[in-house]
Protein backbone atom coordinates (compact mmCIF):
# COMPACT_ATOMS: atom_id res chain seq x y z
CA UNK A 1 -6.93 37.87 -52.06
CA UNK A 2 -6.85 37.58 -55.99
CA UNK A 3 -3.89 39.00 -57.36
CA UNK A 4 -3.75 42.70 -59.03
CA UNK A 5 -3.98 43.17 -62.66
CA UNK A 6 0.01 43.93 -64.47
CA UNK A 7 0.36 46.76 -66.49
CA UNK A 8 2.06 45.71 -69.57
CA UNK A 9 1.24 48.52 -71.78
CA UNK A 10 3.89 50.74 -70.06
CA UNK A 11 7.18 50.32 -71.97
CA UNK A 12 10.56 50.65 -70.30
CA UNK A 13 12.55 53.69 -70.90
CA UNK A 14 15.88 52.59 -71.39
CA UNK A 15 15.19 48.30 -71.83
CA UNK A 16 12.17 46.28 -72.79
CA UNK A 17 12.00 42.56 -73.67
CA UNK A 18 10.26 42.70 -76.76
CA UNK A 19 12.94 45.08 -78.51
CA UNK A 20 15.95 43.60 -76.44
CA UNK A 21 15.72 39.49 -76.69
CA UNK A 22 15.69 37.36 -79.33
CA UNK A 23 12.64 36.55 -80.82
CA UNK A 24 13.70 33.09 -82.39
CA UNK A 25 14.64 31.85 -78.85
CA UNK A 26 12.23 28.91 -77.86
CA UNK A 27 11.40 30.00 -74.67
CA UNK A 28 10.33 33.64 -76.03
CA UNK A 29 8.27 31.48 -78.96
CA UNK A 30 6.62 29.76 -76.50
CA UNK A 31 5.59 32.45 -74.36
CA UNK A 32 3.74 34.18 -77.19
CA UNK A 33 1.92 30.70 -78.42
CA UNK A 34 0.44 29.72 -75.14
CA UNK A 35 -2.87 31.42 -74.14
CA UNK A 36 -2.21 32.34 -70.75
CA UNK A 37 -5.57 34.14 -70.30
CA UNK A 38 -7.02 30.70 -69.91
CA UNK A 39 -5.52 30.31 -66.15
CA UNK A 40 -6.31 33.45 -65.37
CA UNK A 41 -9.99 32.87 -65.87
CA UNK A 42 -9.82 29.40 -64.25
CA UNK A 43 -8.03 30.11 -61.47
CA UNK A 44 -9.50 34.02 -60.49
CA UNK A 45 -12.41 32.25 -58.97
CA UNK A 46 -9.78 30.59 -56.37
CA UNK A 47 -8.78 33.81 -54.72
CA UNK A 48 -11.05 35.66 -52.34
CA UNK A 49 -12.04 39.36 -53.65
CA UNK A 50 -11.32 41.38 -50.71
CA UNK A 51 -9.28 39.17 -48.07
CA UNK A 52 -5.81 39.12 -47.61
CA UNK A 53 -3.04 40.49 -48.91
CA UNK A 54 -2.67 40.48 -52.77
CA UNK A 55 -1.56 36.75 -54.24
CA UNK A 56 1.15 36.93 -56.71
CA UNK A 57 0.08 37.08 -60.81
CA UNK A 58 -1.18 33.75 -61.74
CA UNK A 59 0.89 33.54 -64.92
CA UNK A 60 3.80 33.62 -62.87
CA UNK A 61 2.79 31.03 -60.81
CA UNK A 62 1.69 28.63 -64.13
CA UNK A 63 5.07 29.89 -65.64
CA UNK A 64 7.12 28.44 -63.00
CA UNK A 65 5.27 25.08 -62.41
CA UNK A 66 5.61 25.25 -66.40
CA UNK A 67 9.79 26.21 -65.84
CA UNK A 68 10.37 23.50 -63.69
CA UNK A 69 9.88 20.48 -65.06
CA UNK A 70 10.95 21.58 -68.47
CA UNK A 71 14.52 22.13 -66.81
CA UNK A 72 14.11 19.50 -64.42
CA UNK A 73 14.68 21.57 -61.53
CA UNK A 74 13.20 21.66 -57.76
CA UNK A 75 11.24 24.44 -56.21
CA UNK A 76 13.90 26.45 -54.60
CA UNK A 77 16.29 26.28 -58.18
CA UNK A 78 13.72 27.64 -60.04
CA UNK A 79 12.86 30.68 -58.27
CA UNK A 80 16.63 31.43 -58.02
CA UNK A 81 17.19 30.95 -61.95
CA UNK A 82 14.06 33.40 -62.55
CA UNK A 83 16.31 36.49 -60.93
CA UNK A 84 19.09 35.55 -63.24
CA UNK A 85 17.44 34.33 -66.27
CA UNK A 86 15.55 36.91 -68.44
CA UNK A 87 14.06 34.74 -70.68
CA UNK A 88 12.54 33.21 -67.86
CA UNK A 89 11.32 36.24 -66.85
CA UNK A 90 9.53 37.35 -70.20
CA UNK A 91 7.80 33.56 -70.11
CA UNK A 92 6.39 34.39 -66.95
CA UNK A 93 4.88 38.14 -68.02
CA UNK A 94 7.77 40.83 -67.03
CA UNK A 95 8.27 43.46 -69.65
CA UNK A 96 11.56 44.08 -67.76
CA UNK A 97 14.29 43.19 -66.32
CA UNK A 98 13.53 42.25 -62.04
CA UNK A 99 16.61 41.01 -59.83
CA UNK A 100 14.55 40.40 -56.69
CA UNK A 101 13.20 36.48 -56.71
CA UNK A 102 9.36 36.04 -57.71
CA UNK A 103 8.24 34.44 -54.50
CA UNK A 104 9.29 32.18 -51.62
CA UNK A 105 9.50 28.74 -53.00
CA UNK A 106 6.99 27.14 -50.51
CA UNK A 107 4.47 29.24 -52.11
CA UNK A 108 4.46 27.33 -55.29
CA UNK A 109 3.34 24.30 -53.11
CA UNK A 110 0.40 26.17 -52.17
CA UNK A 111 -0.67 27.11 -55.33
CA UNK A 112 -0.77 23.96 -56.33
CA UNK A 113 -2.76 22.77 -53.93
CA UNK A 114 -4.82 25.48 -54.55
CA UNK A 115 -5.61 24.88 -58.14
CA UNK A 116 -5.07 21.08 -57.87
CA UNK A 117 -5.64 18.52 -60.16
CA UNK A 118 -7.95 19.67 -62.34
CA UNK A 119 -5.98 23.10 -62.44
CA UNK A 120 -3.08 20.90 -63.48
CA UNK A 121 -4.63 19.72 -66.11
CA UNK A 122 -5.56 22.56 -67.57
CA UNK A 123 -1.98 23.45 -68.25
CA UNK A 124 -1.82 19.63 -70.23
CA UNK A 125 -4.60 20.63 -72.29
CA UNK A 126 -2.99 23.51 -72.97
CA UNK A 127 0.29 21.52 -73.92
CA UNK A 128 -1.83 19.50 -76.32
CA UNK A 129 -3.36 22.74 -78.10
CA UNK A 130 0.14 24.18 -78.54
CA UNK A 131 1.69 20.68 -80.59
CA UNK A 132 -1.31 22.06 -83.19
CA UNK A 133 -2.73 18.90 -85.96
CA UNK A 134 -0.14 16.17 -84.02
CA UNK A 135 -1.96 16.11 -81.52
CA UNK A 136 -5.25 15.26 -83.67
CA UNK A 137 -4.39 11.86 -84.46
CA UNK A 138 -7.18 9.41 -83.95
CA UNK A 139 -4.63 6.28 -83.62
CA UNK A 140 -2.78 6.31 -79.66
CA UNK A 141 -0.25 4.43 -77.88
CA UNK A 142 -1.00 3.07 -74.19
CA UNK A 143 1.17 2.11 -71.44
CA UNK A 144 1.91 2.24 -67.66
CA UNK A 145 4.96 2.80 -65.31
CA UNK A 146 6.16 3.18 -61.86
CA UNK A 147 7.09 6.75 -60.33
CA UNK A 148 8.46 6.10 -57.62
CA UNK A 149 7.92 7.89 -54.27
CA UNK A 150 10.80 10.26 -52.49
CA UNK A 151 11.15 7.20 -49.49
CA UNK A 152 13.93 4.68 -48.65
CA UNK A 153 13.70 1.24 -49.28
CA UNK A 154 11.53 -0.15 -46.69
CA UNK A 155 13.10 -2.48 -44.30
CA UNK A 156 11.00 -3.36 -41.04
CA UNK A 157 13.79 -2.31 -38.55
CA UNK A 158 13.90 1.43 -40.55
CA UNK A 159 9.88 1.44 -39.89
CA UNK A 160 10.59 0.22 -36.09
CA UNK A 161 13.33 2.93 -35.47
CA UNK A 162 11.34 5.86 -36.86
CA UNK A 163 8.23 5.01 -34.39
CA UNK A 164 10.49 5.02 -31.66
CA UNK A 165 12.40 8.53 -32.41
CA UNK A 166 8.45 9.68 -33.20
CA UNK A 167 7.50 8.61 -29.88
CA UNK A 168 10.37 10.12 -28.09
CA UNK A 169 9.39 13.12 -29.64
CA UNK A 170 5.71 13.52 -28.76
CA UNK A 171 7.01 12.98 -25.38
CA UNK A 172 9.57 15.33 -25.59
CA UNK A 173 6.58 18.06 -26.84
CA UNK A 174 4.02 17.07 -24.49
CA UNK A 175 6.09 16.76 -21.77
CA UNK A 176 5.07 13.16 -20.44
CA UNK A 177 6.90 10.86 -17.88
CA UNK A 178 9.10 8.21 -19.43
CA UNK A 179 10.03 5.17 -17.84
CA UNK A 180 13.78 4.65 -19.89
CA UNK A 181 15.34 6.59 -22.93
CA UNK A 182 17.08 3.63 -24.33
CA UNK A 183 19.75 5.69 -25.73
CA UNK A 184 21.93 2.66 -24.78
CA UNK A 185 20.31 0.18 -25.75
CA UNK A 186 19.26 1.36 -28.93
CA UNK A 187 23.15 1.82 -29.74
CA UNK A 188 23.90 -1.51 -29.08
CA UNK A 189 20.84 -2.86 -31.07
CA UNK A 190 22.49 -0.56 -34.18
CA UNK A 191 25.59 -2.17 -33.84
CA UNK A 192 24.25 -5.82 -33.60
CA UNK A 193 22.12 -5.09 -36.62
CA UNK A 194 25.11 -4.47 -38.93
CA UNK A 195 26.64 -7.34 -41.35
CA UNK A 196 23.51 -9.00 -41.08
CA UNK A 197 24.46 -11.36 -44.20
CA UNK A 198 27.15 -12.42 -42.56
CA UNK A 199 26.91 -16.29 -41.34
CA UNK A 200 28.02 -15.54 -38.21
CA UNK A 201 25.82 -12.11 -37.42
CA UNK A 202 22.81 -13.59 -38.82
CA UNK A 203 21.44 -15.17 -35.33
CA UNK A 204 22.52 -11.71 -33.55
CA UNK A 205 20.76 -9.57 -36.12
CA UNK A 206 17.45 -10.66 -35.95
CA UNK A 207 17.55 -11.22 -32.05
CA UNK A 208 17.91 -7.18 -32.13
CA UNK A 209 15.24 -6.52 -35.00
CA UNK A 210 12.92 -8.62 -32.37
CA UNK A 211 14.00 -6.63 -29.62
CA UNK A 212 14.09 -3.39 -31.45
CA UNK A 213 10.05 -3.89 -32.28
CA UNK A 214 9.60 -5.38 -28.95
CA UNK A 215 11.13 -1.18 -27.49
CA UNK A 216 8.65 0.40 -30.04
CA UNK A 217 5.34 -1.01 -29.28
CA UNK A 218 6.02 -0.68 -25.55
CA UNK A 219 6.99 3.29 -25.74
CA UNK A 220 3.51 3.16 -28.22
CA UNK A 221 1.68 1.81 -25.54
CA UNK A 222 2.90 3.78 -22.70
CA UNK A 223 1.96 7.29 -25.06
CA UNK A 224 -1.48 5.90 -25.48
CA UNK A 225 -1.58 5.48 -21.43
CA UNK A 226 -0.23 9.22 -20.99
CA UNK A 227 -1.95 10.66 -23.69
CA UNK A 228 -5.86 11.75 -23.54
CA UNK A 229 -8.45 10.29 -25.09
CA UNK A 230 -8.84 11.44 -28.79
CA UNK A 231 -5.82 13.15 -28.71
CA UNK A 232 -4.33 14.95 -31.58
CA UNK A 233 -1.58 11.96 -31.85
CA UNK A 234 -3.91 9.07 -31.89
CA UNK A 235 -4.43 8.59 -35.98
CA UNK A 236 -0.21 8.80 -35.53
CA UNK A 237 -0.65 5.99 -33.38
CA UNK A 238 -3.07 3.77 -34.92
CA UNK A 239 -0.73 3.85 -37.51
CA UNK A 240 2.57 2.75 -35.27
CA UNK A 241 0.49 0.45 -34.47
CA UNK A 242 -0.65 -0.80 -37.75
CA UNK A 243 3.03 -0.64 -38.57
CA UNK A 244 3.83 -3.20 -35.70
CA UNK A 245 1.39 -5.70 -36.34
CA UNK A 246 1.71 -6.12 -40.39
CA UNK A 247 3.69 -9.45 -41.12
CA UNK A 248 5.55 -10.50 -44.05
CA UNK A 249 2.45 -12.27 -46.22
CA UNK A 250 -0.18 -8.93 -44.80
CA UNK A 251 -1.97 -7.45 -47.11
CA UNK A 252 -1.74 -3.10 -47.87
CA UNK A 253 1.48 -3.30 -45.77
CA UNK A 254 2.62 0.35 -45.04
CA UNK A 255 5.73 1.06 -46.18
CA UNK A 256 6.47 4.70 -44.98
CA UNK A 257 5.40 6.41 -42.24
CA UNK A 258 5.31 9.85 -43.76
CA UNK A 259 3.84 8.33 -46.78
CA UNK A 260 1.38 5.63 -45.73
CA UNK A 261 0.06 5.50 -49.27
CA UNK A 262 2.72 4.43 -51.59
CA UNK A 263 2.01 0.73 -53.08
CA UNK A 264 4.54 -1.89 -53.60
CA UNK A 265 4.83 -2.67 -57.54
CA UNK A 266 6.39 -5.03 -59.54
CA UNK A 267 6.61 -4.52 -63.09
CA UNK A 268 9.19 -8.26 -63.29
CA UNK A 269 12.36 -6.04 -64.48
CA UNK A 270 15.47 -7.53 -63.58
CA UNK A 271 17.34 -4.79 -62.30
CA UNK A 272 14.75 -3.47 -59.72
CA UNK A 273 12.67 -6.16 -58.72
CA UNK A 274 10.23 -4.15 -56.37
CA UNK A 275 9.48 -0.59 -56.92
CA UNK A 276 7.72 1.54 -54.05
CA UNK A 277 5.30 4.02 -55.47
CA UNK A 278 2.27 4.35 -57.49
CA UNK A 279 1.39 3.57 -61.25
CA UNK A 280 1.12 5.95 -64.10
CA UNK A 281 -0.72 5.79 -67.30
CA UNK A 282 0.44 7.55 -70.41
CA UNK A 283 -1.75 7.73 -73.67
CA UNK A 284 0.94 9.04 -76.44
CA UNK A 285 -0.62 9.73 -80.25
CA UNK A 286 1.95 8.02 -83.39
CA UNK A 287 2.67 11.37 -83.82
CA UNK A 288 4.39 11.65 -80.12
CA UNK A 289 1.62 14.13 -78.31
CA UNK A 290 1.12 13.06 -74.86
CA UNK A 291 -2.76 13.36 -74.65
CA UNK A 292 -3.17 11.71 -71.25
CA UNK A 293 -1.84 11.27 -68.34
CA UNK A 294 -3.56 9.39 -65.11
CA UNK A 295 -2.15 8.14 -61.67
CA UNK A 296 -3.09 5.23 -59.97
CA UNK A 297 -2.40 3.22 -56.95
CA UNK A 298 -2.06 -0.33 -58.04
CA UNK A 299 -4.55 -1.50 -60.20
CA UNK A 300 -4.53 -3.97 -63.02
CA UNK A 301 -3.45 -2.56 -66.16
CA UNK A 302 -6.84 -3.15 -68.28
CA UNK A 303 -8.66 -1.72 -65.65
CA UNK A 304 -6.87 1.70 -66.17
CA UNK A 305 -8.21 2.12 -69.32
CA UNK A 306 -11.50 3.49 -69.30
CA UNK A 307 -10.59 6.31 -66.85
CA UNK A 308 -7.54 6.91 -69.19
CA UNK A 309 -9.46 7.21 -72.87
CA UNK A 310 -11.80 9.18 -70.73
CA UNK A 311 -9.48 11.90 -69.62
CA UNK A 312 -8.35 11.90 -73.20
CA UNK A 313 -11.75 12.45 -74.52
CA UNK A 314 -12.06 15.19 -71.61
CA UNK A 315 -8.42 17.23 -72.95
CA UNK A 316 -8.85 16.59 -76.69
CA UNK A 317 -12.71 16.64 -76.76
CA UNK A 318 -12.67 13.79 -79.31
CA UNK A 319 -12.45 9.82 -78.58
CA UNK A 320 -9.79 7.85 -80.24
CA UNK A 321 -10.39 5.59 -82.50
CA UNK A 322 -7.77 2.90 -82.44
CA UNK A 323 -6.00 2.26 -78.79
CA UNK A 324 -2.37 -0.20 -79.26
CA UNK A 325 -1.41 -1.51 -75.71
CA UNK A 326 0.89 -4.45 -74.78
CA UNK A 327 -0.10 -8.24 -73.92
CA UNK A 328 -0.38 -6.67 -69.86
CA UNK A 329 -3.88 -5.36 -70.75
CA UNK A 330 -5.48 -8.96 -71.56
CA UNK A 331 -9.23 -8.48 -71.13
CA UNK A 332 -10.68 -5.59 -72.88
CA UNK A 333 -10.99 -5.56 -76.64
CA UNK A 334 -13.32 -2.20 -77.05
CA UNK A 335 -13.92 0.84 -75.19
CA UNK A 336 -17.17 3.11 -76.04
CA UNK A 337 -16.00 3.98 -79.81
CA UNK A 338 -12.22 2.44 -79.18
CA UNK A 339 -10.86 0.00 -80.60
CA UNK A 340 -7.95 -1.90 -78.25
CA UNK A 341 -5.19 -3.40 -80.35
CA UNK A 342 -3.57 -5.99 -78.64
CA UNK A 343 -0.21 -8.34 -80.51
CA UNK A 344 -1.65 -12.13 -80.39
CA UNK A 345 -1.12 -14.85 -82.73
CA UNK A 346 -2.37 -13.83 -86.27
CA UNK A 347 -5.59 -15.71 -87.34
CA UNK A 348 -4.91 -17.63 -90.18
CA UNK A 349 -8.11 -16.16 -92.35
CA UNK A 350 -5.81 -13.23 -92.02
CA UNK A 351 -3.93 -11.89 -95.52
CA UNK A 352 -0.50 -11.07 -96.02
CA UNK A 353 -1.09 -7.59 -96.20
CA UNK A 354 -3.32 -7.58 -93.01
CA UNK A 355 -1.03 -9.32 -90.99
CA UNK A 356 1.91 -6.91 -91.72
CA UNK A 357 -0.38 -4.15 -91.57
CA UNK A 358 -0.85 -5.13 -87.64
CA UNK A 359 2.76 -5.98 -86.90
CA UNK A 360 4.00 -2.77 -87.99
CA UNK A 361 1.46 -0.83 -85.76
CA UNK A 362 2.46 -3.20 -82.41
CA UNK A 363 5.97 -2.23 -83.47
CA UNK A 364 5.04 1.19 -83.64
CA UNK A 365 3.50 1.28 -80.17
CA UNK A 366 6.90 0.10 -78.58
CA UNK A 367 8.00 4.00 -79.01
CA UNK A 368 6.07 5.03 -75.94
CA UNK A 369 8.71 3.12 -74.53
CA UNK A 370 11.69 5.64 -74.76
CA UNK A 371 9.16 8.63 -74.14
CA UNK A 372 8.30 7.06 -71.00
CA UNK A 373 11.89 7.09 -70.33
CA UNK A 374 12.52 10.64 -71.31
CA UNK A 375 10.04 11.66 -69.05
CA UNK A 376 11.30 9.94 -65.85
CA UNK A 377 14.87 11.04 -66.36
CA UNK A 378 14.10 14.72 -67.85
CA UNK A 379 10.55 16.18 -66.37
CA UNK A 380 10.71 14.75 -63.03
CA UNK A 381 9.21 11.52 -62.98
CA UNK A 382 11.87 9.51 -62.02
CA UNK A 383 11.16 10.01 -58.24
CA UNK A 384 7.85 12.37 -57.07
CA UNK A 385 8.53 14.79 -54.18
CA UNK A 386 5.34 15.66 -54.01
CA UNK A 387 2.88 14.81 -50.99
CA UNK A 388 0.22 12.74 -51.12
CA UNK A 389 -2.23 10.96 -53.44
CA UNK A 390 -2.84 14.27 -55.05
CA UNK A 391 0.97 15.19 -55.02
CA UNK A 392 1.04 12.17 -56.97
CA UNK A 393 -1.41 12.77 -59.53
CA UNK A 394 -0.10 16.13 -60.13
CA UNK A 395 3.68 15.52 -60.87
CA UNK A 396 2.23 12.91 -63.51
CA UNK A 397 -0.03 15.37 -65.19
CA UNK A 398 3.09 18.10 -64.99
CA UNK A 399 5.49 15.90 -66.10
CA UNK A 400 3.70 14.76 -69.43
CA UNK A 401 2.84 18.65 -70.21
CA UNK A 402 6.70 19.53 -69.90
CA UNK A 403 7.45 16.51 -72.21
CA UNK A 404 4.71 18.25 -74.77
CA UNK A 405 6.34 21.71 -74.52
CA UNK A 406 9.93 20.30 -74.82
CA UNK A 407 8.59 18.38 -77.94
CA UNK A 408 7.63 22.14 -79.47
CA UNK A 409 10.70 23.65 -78.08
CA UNK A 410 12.92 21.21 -79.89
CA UNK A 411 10.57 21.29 -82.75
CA UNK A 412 11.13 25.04 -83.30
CA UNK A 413 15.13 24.54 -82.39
CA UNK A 414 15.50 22.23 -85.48
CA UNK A 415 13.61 24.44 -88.01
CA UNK A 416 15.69 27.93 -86.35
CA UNK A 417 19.32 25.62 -87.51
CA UNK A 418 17.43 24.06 -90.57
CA UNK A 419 16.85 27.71 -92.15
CA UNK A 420 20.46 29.06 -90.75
CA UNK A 421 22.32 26.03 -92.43
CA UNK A 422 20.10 26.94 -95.19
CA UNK A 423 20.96 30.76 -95.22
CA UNK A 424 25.04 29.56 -94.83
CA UNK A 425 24.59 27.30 -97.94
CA UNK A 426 23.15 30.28 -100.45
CA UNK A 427 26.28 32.46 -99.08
CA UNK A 428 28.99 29.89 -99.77
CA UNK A 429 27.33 29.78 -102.93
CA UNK A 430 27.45 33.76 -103.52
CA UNK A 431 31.17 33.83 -102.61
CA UNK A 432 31.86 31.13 -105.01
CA UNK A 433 30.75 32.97 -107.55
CA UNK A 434 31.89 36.35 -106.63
CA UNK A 435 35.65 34.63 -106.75
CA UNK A 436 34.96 33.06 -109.89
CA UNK A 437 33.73 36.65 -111.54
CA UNK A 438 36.90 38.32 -110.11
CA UNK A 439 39.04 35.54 -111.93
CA UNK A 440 37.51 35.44 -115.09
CA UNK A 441 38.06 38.90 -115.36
C-alpha cells in the first residue's frame, strides 16, 4: 500500500531540526538541495492504493540507499546509525529527533527491487543536477572496470563440494532414500586434497578431486531418479549438472552456484590476473561529474559505448561532444554527434600546437583513473553484494551517484574552512591593531 503523507508543518515543542542543527553541516546542505519530490512522484505509482499495510515514506527509503554508499556501509549499519545519528535523520525527512530504527534492513532490498534500475537512476540524475554547470561540460572521459562479485575464488573441487552438501540437503527436505552419506569418505577426500603443491601430494590430490566429482554426479543422478518429473529442484539440477560437465577450455563456465552469472575477466594487471565479476562503464566530464554509469557482462570495450553515451544523453538530456577513451576501445571513431578521441601516433600534417593540444587532453583522461579507484574502495564497488544481473547494475548506478554527492559534500566542506580561515585572518588582524593602539597610547 503507498505510504501516508508526513506532516512536516507541525513543529516540535521543546526540539526541532531546523532551529537545533547546524545549517553549514554538509549533510543538512544537501538535504535542502536535492528535490526529493521527484521520487515521490516516480515511485507513488509502485505502491498499490488500498492493499496492504502502509509502506514506509519513500524519502526515507531514497535517503538511506543515498546514506549508504556515501559512508560505505551495509544494510544492517545503516539503519542502526539512523537511530543514533540526527543528521541522518533530518536527510531522510524527520523534523525530530526518533530513537526507534526506520525499518528492518531486508526491507531496503525490496525497495530496490521495487523501483529497480530505472528507479536507481533516477537518484544519478539527480546527483548530476545537484554538481550544477560541472556537470554541463560537453568534453567526457570513458573507461571500464571490474566489480567484482561477493563469491570465492572458483576452484572446481569448491563447485564439486557445494553440489554435494546441496544434494544432501534436498534429500534431507524431501525426505528421499539415500544409498551412503559419505561423511567418511568425504573427510578423507578433504584431507588428501590439502598441500596439493606439494611434489609429493600432487598425485594424491587430484586422485580425490576425481573422486570427489565422481560422489557428486552420482548423488545428482540418484535425486533426479527420486525426484518427480518437473520438480521444483530440476533447474537446480540442470545446473549441477552443467557444473559437472564444463572442462577447463568450455566456454560460459559457471563459476558460482549461487551466482551462475558472474563472468571471468581479465583486465592483464599483474597483481590479480583473473577477476570474477562483471564490467562497468563510467563516463566522467573534465570537470569530475560522473554522468554515466552502465553494467555489463563481458563485452568488448568499444562495443559498450553506444549504450553508454546513450544513457548519458538519457540523464543529461544533451549528447557530448568530444568522448577521450584509452587504446582498449580500437574500432569506433564517432558516435551519432560524438566524437571518440583515441592516443595514436600523431600524423605528421599535424602542427605543433595541434599535437600538444591532443596530448594534453589523453593526459587529462587518465584522471578517471583514480575516480574509478575512489569509487571501488569508498561507495561500494570494490565487491557487489547485491543479487543478480540487476543487483549488479544497481550497485554501479548507486555507487557513481554517492561519488557525485561526496564530490558536493567535499565541495561545500572546503568553502565552510575557506571562509572560517578567512574570518580567523581579519581577527588576528583586529587584535594586532587593537595592541598596537593600546601601545601607542
Amino acid at each position: 500500500m503507498k505510504p501516508k503523507q508526513k506532516i512536516t508543518n507541525q513543529n516540535s515543542l521543546f526540539f526541532n531540526f531546523e532551529d537545533t542543527l547546524n545549517q553549514n553541516h554538509p549533510l543538512f546542505i544537501l538535504a535542502n538541495k536535492i528535490h526529493w519530490h521527484v521520487f515521490e512522484e516516480a515511485f507513488l505509482p509502485l505502491y498499490s492504493q488500498d492493499k496492504g499495510r502502509p509502506a514506509k515514506p519513500i524519502r526515507l527509503m531514497v535517503g538511506l540507499l543515498m546514506l549508504k554508499h556515501i559512508r560505505n556501509v551495509s544494510d544492517e549499519s545503516v539503519v542502526e546509525q539512523w537511530s543514533e545519528n540526527i543528521y541522518y535523520q533530518y536527510f531522510c525527512g524527520e523534523i525530530a529527533f526518533v530513537s526507534a530504527p526506520p525499518c528492518q534492513s531486508s526491507e531496503l532490498v525490496y525497495f530496490r527491487n521495487r523501483i529497480g534500475e530505472k528507479g536507481i537512476e533516477l537518484i544519478l540524475k539527480e546527483s548530476i543536477r545537484i554538481n550544477g554547470d560541472d556537470a554541463n561540460d560537453s568534453n567526457v572521459n570513458i573507461d571500464t572496470t571490474v566489480q567484482e562479485k561477493n563469491i570465492t575464488f572458483p576452484t572446481d573441487a569448491k563447485l564439486h563440494k557445494k553440489i554435494i552438501k546441496k544434494c544432501q540437503k534436498i534429500a534431507k527436505e524431501e525426505q528421499l532414500p539415500v544409498r551412503q552419506t559419505y561423511t567418511r569418505i568425504l573427510k578423507e577426500l578433504s584431507i588428501a586434497q590439502r598441500f596439493r603443491n606439494h611434489p609429493k601430494n600432487k598425485v594424491k590430490a587430484r586422485k580425490a578431486d576425481r573422486k570427489l566429482k565422481t560422489i557428486a554426479g552420482r548423488l545428482v543422478r540418484e535425486l533426479e531418479r527420486n525426484l518427480p518429473p518437473n520438480s521444483r529442484y530440476q533447474s537446480q539440477l540442470n545446473l549441477y549438472k552443467e557444473v559437472l560437465a564444463q572442462k577447463r577450455g568450455s566456454k560460459n563456465k559457471v563459476y558460482s552456484l549461487h551466482e551462475p552469472e558472474v563472468c571471468c575477466i581479465s583486465k592483464g594487471k599483474e597483481h590479480k590476473k583473473y577477476e570474477f565479476g562483471n564490467k562497468a562503464s563510467f563516463v566522467k566530464t573534465d570537470t569530475g561529474v560522473i554522468v554515466g554509469a552502465l553494467g555489463f557482462r563481458n563485452e568488448y570495450d568499444g562495443h559498450t559505448l553506444e549504450p553508454t553515451l546513450k544513457q548519458v544523453k538519457r540523464l543529461t538530456e544533451k549528447q557530448p561532444k568530444r568522448s577521450k577513451v584509452d587504446r582498449g576501445y580500437r574500432g569506433k571513431k564517432q558516435i551519432g554527434e560524438t566524437v571518440i578521441l583515441m592516443p595514436s601516433t600523431p600524423k605528421k600534417n599535424l602542427s605543433y600546437y595541434q599535437r600538444k593540444k591532443r596530448s594534453a587532453a589523453h593526459k587529462k583522461r587518465a584522471a578517471i583513473e583514480p575516480v574509478i579507484g575512489h569509487i571501488k574502495t569508498d561507495h561500494r564497488l570494490n565487491r557487489n553484494f547485491y543479487k543478480g544481473i540487476a543487483g549488479d547494475n544497481i550497485n554501479i548506478i548507486l555507487a557513481a551517484a554517492a561519488f557525485n554527492f561526496k564530490r558536493m559534500i567535499n565541495k561545500w566542506k572546503s568553502s565552510f574552512l575557506h571562509l572560517f580561515e578567512s574570518i580567523q585572518i581579519h581577527l588576528k588582524t583586529l587584535y594586532y591593531f587593537q595592541i598596537q593602539i593600546k601601545t601607542n597610547f
